[in-house]
N, C-alpha and C. Protein backbone atom coordinates (compact mmCIF):
# COMPACT_ATOMS: atom_id res chain seq x y z
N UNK A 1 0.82 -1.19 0.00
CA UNK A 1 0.00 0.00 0.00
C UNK A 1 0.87 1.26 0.00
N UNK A 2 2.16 1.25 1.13
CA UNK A 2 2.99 2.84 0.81
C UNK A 2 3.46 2.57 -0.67
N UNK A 3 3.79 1.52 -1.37
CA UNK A 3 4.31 1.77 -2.35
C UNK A 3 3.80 2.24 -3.63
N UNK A 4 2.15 1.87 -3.82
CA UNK A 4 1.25 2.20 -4.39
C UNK A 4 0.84 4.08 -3.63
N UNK A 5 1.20 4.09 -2.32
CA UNK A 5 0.43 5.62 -2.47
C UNK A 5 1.89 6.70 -2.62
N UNK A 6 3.44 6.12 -2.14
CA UNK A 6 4.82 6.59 -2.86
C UNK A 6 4.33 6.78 -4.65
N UNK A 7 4.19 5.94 -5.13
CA UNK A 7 4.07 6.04 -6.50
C UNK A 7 2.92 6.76 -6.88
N UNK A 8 1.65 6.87 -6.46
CA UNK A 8 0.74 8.00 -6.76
C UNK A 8 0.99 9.28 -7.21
N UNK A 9 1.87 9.34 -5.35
CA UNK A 9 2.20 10.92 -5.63
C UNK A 9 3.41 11.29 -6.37
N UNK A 10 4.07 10.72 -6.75
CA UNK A 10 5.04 10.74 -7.52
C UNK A 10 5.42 10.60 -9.05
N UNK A 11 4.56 9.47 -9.49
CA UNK A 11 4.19 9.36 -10.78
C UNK A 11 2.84 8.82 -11.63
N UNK A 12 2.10 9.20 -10.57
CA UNK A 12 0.46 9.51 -10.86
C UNK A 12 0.35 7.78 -10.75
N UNK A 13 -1.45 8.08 -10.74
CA UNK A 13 -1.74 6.73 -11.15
C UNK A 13 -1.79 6.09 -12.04
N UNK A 14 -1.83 6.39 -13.45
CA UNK A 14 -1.94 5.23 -14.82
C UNK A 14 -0.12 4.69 -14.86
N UNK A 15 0.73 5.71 -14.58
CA UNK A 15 1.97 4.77 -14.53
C UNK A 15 1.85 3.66 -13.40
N UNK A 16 0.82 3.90 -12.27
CA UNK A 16 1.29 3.25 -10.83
C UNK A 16 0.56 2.26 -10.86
N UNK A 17 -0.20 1.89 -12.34
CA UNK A 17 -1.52 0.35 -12.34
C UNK A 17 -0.44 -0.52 -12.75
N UNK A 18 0.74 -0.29 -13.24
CA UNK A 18 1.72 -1.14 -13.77
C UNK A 18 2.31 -1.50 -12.65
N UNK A 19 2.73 -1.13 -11.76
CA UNK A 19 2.81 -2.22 -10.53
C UNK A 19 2.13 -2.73 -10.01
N UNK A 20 0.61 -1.87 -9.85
CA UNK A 20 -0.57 -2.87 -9.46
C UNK A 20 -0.53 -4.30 -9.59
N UNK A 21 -0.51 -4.28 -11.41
CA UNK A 21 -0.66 -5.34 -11.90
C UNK A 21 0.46 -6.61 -11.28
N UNK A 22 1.78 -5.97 -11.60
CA UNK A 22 2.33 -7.03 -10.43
C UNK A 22 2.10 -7.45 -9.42
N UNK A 23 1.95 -6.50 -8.47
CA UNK A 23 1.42 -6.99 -7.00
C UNK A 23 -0.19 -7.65 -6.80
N UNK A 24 -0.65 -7.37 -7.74
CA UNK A 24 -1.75 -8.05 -7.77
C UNK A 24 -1.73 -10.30 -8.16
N UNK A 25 -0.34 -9.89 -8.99
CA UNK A 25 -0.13 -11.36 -9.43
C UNK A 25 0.53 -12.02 -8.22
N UNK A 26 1.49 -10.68 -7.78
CA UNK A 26 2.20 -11.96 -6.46
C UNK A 26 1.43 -12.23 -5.21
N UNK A 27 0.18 -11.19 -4.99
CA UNK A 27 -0.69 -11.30 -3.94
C UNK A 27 -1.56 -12.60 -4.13
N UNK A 28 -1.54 -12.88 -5.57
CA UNK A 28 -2.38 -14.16 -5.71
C UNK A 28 -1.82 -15.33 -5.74
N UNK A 29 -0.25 -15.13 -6.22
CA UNK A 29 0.46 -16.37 -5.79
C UNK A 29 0.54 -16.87 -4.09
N UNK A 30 0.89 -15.50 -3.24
CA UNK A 30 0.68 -15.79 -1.97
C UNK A 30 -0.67 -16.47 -1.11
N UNK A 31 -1.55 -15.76 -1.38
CA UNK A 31 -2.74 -16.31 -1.60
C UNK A 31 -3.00 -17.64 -1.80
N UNK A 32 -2.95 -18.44 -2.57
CA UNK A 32 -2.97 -19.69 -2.98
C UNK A 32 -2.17 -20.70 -2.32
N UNK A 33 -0.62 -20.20 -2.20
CA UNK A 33 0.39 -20.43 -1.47
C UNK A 33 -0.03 -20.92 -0.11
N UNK A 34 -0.58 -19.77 0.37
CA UNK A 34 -1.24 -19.77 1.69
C UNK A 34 -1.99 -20.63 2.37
N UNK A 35 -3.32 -20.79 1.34
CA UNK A 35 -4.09 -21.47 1.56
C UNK A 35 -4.42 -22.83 1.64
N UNK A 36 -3.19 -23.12 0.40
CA UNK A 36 -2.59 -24.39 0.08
C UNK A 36 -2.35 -25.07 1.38
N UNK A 37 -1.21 -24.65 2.08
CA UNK A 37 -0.50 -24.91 2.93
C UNK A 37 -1.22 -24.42 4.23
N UNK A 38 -1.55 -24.06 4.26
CA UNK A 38 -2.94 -23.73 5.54
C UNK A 38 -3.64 -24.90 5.51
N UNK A 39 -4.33 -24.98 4.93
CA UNK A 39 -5.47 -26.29 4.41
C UNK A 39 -4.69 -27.57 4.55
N UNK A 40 -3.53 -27.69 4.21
CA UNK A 40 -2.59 -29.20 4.59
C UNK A 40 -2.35 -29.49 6.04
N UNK A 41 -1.41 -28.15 6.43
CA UNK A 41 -1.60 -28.22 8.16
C UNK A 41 -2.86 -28.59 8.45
N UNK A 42 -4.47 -27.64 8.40
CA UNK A 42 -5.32 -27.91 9.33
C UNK A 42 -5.77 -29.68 8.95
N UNK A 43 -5.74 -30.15 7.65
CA UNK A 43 -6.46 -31.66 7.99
C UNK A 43 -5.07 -32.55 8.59
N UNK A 44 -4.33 -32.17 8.21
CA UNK A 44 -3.23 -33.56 8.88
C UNK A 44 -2.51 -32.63 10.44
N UNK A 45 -2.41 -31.16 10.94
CA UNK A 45 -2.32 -31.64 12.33
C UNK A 45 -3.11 -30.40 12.66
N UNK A 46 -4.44 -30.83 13.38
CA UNK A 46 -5.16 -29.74 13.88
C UNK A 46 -4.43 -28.74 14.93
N UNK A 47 -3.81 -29.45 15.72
CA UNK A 47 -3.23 -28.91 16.76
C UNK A 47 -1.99 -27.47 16.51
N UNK A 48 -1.14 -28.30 15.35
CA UNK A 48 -0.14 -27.16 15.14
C UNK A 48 -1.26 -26.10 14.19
N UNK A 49 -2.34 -26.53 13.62
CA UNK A 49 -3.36 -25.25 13.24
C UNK A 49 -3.40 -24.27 14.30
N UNK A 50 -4.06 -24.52 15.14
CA UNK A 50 -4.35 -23.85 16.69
C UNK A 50 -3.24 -23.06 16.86
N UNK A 51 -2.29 -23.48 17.17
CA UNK A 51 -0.85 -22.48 17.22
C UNK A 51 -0.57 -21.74 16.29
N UNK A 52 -0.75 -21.80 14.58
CA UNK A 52 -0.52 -21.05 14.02
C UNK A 52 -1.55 -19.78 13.96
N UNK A 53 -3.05 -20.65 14.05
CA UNK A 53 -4.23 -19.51 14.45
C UNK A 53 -3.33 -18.23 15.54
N UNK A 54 -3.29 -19.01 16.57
CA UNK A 54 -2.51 -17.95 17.94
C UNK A 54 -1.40 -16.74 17.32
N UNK A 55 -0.37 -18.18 16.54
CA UNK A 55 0.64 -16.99 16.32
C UNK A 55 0.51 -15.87 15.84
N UNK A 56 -0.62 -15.94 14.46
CA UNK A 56 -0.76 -15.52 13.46
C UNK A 56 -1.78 -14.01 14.13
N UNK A 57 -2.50 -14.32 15.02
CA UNK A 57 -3.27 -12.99 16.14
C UNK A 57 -2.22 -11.87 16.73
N UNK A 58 -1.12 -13.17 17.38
CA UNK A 58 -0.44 -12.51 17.90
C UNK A 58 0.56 -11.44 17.24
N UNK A 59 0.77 -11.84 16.39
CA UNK A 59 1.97 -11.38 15.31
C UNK A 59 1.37 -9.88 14.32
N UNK A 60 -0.15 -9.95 14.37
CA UNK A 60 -1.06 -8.90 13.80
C UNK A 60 -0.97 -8.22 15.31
N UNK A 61 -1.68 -8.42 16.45
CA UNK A 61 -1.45 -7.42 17.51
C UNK A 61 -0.16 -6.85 17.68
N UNK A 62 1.08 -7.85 17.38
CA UNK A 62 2.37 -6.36 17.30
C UNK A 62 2.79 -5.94 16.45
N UNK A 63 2.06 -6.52 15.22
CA UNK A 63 2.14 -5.39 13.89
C UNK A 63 1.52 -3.96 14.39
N UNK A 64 0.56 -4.04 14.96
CA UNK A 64 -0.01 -2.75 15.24
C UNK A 64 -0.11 -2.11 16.24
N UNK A 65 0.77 -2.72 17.68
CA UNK A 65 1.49 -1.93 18.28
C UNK A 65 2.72 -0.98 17.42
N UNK A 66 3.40 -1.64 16.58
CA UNK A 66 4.35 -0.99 16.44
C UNK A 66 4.00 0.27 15.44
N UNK A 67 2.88 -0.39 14.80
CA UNK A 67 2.34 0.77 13.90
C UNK A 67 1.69 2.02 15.27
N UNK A 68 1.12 1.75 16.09
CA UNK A 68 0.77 2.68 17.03
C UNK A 68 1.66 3.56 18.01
N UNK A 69 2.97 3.02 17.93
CA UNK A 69 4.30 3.59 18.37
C UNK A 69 5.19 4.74 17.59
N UNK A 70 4.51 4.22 16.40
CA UNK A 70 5.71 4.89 15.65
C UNK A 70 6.00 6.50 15.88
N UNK A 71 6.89 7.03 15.34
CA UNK A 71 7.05 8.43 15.51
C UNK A 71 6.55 9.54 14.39
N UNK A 72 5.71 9.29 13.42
CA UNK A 72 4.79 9.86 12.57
C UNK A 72 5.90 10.47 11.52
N UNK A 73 6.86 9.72 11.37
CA UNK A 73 7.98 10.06 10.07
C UNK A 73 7.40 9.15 8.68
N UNK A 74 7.18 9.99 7.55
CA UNK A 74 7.10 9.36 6.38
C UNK A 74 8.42 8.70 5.84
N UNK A 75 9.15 7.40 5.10
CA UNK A 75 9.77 6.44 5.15
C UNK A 75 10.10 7.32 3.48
N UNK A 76 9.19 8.25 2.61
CA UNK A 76 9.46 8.89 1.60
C UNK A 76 9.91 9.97 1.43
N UNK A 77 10.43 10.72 0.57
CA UNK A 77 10.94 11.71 0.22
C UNK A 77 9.73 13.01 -0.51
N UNK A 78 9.31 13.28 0.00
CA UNK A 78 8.09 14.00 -0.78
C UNK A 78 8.86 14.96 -1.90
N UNK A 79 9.90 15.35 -1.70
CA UNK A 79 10.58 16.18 -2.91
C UNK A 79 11.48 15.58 -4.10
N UNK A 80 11.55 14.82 -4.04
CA UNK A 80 12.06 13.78 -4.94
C UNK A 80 10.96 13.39 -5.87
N UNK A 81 10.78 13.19 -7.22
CA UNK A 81 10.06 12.51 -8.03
C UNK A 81 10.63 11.42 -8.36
N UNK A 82 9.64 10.39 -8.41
CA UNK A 82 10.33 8.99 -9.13
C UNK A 82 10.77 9.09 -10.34
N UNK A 83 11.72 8.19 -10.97
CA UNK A 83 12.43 8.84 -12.22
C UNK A 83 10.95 7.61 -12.91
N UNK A 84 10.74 8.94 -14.26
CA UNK A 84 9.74 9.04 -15.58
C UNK A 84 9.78 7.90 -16.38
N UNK A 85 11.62 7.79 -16.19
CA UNK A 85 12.04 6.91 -17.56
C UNK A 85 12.00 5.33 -16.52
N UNK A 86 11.22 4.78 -15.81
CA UNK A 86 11.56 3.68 -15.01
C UNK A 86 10.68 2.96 -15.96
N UNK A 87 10.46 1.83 -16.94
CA UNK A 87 9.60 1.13 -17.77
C UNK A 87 8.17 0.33 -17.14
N UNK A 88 6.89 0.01 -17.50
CA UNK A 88 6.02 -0.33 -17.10
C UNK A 88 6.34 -1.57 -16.57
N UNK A 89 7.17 -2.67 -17.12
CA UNK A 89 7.73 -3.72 -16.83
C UNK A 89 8.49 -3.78 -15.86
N UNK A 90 9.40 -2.35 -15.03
CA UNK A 90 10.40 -2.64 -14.21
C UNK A 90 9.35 -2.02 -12.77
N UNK A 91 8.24 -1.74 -13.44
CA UNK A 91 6.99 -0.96 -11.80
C UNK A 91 6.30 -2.54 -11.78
N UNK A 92 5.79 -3.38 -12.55
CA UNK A 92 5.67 -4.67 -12.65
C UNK A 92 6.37 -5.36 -11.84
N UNK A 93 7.37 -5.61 -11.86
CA UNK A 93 8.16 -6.60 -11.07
C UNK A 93 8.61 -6.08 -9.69
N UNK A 94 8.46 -4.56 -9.90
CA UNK A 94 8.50 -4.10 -8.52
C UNK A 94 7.27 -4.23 -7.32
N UNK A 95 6.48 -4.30 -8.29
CA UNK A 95 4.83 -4.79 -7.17
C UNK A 95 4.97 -6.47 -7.14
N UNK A 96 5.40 -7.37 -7.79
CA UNK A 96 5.28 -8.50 -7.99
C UNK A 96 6.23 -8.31 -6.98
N UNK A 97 7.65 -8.38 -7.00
CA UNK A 97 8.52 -8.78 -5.52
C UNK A 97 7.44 -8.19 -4.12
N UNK A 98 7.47 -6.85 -4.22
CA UNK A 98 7.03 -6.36 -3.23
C UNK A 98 5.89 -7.44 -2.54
N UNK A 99 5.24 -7.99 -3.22
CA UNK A 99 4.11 -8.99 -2.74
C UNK A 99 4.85 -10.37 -2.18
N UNK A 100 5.58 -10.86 -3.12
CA UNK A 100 5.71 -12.25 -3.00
C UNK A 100 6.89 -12.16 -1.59
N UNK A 101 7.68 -10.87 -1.32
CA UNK A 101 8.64 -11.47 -0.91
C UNK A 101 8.26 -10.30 0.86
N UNK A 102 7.14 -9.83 1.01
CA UNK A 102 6.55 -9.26 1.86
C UNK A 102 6.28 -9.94 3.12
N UNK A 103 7.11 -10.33 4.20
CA UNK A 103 6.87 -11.16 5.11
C UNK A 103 5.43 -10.96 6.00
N UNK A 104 5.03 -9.68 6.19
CA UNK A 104 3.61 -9.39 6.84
C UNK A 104 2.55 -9.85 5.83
N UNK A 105 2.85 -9.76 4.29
CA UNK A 105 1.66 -10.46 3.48
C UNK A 105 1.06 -11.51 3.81
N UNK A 106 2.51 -12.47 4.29
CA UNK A 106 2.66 -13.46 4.25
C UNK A 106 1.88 -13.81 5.41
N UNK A 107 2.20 -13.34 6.38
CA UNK A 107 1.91 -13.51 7.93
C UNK A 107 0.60 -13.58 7.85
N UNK A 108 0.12 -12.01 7.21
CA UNK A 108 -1.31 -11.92 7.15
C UNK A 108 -2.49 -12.58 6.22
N UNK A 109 -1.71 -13.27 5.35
CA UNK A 109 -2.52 -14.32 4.75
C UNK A 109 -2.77 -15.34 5.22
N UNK A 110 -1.32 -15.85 5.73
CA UNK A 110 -1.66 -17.41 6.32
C UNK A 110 -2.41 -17.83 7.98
N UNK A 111 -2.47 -16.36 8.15
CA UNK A 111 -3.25 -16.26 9.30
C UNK A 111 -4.31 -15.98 9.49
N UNK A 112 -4.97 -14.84 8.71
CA UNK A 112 -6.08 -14.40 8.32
C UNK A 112 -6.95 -15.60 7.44
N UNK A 113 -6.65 -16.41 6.66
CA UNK A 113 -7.72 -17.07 5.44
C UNK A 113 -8.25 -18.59 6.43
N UNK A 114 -7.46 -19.00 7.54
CA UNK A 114 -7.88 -20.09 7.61
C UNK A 114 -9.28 -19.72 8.51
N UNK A 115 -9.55 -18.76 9.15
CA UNK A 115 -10.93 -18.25 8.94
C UNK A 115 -11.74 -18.93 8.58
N UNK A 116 -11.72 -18.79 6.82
CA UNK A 116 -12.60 -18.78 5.77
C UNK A 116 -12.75 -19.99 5.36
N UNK A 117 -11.79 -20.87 5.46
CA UNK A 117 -11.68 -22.09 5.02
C UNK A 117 -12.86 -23.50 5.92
N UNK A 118 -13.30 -24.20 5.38
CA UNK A 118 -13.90 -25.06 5.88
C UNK A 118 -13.45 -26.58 4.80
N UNK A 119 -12.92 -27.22 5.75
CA UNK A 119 -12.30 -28.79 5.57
C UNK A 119 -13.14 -29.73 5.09
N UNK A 120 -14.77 -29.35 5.53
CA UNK A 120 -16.03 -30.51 5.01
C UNK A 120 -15.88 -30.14 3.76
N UNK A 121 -15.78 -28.91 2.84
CA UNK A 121 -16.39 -28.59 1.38
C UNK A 121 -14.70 -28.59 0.59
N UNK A 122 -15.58 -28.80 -0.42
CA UNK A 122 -14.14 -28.80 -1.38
C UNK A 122 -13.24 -27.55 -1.48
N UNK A 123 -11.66 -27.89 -1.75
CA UNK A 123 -11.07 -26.42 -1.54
C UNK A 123 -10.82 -25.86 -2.67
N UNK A 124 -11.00 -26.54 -4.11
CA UNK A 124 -10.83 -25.90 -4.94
C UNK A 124 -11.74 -24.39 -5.04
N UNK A 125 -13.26 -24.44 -4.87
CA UNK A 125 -14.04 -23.06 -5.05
C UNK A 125 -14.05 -22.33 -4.10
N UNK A 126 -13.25 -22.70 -2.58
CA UNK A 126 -13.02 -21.95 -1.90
C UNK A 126 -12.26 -20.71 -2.30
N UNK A 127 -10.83 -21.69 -2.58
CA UNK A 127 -9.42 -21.25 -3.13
C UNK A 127 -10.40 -20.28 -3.98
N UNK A 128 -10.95 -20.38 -4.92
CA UNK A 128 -11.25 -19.04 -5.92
C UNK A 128 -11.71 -18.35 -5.17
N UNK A 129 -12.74 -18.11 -4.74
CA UNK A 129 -13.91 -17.69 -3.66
C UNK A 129 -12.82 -16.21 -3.00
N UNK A 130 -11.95 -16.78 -2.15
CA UNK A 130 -11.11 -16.28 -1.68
C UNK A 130 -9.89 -15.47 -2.34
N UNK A 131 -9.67 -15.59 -3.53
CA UNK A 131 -8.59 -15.68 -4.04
C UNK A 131 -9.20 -13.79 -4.84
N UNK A 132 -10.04 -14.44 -5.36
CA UNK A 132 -10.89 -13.25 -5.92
C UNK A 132 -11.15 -12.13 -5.07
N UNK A 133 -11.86 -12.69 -4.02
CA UNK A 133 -12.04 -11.27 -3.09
C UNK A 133 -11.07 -10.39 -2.55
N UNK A 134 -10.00 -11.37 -2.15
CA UNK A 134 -8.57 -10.38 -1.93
C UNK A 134 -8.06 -9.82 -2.91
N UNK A 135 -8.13 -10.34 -3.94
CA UNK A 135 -7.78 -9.52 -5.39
C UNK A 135 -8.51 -8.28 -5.53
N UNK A 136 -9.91 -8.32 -5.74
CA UNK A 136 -10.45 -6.83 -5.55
C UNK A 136 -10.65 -5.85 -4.37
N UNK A 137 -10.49 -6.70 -3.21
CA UNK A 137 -10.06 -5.82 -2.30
C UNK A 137 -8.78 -4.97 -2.42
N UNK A 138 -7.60 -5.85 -2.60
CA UNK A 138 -6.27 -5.62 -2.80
C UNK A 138 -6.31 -4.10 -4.07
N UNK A 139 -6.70 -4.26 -5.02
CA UNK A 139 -6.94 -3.34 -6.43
C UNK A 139 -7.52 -2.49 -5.76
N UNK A 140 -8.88 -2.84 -5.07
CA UNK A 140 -9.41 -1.31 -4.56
C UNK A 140 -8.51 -0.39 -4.16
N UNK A 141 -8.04 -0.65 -2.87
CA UNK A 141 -6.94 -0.11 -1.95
C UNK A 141 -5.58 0.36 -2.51
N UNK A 142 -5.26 -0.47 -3.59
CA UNK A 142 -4.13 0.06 -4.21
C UNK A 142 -4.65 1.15 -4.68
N UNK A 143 -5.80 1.38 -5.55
CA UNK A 143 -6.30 2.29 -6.71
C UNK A 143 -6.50 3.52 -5.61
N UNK A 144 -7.28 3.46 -4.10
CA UNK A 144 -7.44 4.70 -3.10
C UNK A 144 -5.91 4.95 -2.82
N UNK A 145 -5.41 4.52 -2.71
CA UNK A 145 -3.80 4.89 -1.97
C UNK A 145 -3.31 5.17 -3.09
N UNK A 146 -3.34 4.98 -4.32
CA UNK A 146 -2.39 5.70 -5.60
C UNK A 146 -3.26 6.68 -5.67
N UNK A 147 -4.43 7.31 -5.88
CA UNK A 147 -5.64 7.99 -6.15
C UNK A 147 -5.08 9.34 -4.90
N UNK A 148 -5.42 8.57 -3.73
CA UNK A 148 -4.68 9.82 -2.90
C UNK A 148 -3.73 10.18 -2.75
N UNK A 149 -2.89 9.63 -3.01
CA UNK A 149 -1.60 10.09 -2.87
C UNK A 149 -1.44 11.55 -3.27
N UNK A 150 -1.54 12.00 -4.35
CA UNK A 150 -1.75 13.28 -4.89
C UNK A 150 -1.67 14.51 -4.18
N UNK A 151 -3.34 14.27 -3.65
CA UNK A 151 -4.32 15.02 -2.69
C UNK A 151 -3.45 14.99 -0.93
N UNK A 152 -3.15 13.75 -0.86
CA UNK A 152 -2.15 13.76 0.70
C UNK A 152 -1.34 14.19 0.70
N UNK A 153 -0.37 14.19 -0.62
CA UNK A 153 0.75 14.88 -0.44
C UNK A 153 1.06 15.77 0.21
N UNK A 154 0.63 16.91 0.55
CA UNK A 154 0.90 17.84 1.43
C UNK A 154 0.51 17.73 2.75
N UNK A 155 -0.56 16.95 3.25
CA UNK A 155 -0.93 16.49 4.15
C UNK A 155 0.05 15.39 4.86
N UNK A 156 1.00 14.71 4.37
CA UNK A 156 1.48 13.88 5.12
C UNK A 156 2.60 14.42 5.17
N UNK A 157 3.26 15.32 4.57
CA UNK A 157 4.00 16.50 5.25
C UNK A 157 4.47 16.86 6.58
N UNK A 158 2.92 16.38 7.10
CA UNK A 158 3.04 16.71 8.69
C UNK A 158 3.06 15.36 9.49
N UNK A 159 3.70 15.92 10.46
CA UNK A 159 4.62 14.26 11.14
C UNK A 159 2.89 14.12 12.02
N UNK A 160 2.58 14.99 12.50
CA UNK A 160 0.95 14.89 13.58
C UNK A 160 -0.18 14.02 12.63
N UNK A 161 -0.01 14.28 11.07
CA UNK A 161 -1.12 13.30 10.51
C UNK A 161 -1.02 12.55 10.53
N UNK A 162 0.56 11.99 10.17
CA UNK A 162 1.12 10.76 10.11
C UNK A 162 1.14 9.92 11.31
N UNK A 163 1.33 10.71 12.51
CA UNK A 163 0.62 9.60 13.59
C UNK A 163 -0.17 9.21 13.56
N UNK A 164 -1.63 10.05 13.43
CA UNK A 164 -3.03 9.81 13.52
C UNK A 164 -3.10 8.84 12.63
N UNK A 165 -3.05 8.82 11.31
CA UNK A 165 -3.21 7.50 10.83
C UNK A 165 -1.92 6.11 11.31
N UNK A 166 -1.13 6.41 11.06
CA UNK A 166 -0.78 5.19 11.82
C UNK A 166 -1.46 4.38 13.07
N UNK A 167 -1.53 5.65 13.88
CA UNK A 167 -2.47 5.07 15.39
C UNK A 167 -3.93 3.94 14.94
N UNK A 168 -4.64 5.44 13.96
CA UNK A 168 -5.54 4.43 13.36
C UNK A 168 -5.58 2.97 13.11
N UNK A 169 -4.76 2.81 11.80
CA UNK A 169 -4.16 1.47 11.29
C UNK A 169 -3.48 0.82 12.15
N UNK A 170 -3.15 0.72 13.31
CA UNK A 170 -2.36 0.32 14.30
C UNK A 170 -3.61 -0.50 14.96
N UNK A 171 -4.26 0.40 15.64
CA UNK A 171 -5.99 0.24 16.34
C UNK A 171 -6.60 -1.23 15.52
N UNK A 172 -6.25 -0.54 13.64
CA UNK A 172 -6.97 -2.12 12.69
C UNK A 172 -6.80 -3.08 13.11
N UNK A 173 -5.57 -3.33 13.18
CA UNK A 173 -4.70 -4.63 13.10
C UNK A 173 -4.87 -5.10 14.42
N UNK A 174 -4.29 -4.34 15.49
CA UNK A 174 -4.30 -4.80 16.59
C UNK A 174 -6.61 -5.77 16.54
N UNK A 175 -7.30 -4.94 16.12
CA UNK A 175 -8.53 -5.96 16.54
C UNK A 175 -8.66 -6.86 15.42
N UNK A 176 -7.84 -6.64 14.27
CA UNK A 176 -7.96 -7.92 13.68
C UNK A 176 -7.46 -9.36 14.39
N UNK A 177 -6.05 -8.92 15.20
CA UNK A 177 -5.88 -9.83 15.44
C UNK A 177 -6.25 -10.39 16.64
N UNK A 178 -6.38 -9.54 17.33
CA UNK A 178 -7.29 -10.37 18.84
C UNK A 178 -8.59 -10.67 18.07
N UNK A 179 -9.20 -10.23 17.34
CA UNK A 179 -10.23 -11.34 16.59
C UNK A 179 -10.08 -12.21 16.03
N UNK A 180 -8.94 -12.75 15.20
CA UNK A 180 -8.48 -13.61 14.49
C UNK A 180 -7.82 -15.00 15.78
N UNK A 181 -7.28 -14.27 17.01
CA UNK A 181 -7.25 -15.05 18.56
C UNK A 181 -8.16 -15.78 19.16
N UNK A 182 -8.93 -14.97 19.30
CA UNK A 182 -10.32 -15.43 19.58
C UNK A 182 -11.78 -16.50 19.23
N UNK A 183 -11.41 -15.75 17.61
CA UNK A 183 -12.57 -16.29 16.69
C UNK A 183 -12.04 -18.02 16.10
């Protein structure tokens, strides 16, 4: 998501769907990845399921402590433009790594989907079911965070906004994952 709303403000959005498009492919490799291997653990050892359920809460609650800590510094350069001449193919592979090799993606997939999953029904139309919805979720969010970027630009300027949303997004995660604990 910073990299999609970095690239917004920097080199608009129709250059910034060309990484979309990558990260959209490696989000679905992870995805699948995920679920795959989610779905193997839960029928052959329920138990280490349970623990990964836990970890996977736990590991979202200090994602978002730390997001709620932070010191409201943007990680970008707001005066810098991304260079023009970077090819649609090299913003491609830059959303495609960014996904596949994203350890919180990771975290948050394989922790988040087994949720959704149920072991009585077959997993192939799950796997789509699922696969799809994070995909247009994923596109939405990219498309608002490249979309604003623009418009924030000057707004995240300030280190005080930049807390507030972090705190926010901090607040997310943290009840995703004591729900994801729980549930």
């Amino acid at each position: 998501m910073t990299l999609a709303l970095t690239l917004g403000m920097s080199i608009g959005v129709r250059r910034t769907m060309y990484m979309m498009w990558g990260e959209l492919i490696g989000v679905a490799l992870v995805s699948v990845l995920a679920v795959v291997g989610v779905a193997s653990i839960m029928l052959n050892y329920p138990s280490a399921f349970m623990v990964l359920k836990y970890a996977g809460g736990a590991y979202l609650i200090y994602l978002g402590v730390q997001m709620w800590r932070s010191r409201g510094k943007m990680a970008i350069d707001l005066g810098d433009d991304y260079s023009k001449s970077v090819s649609g193919r090299q913003l491609a592979t830059q959303g495609f790594v960014t996904a596949i090799a994203n350890p919180k993606g990771w975290a948050f997939t394989v922790s988040l989907l087994p949720s959704f999953i149920n072991p009585e029904m077959p997993m192939p139309p799950q796997l789509a079911a699922l696969v799809v919805i994070i995909l247009l979720s994923e596109f939405t969010f990219l498309m608002l965070y490249a979309t604003g970027g623009k418009t924030l630009r000057s707004m995240l300027q300030r280190s005080d906004n930049v807390r507030l949303i972090n705190r926010l997004s901090g607040s997310l995660m943290m009840a995703v994952g004591i729900w994801l604990a729980l549930g």
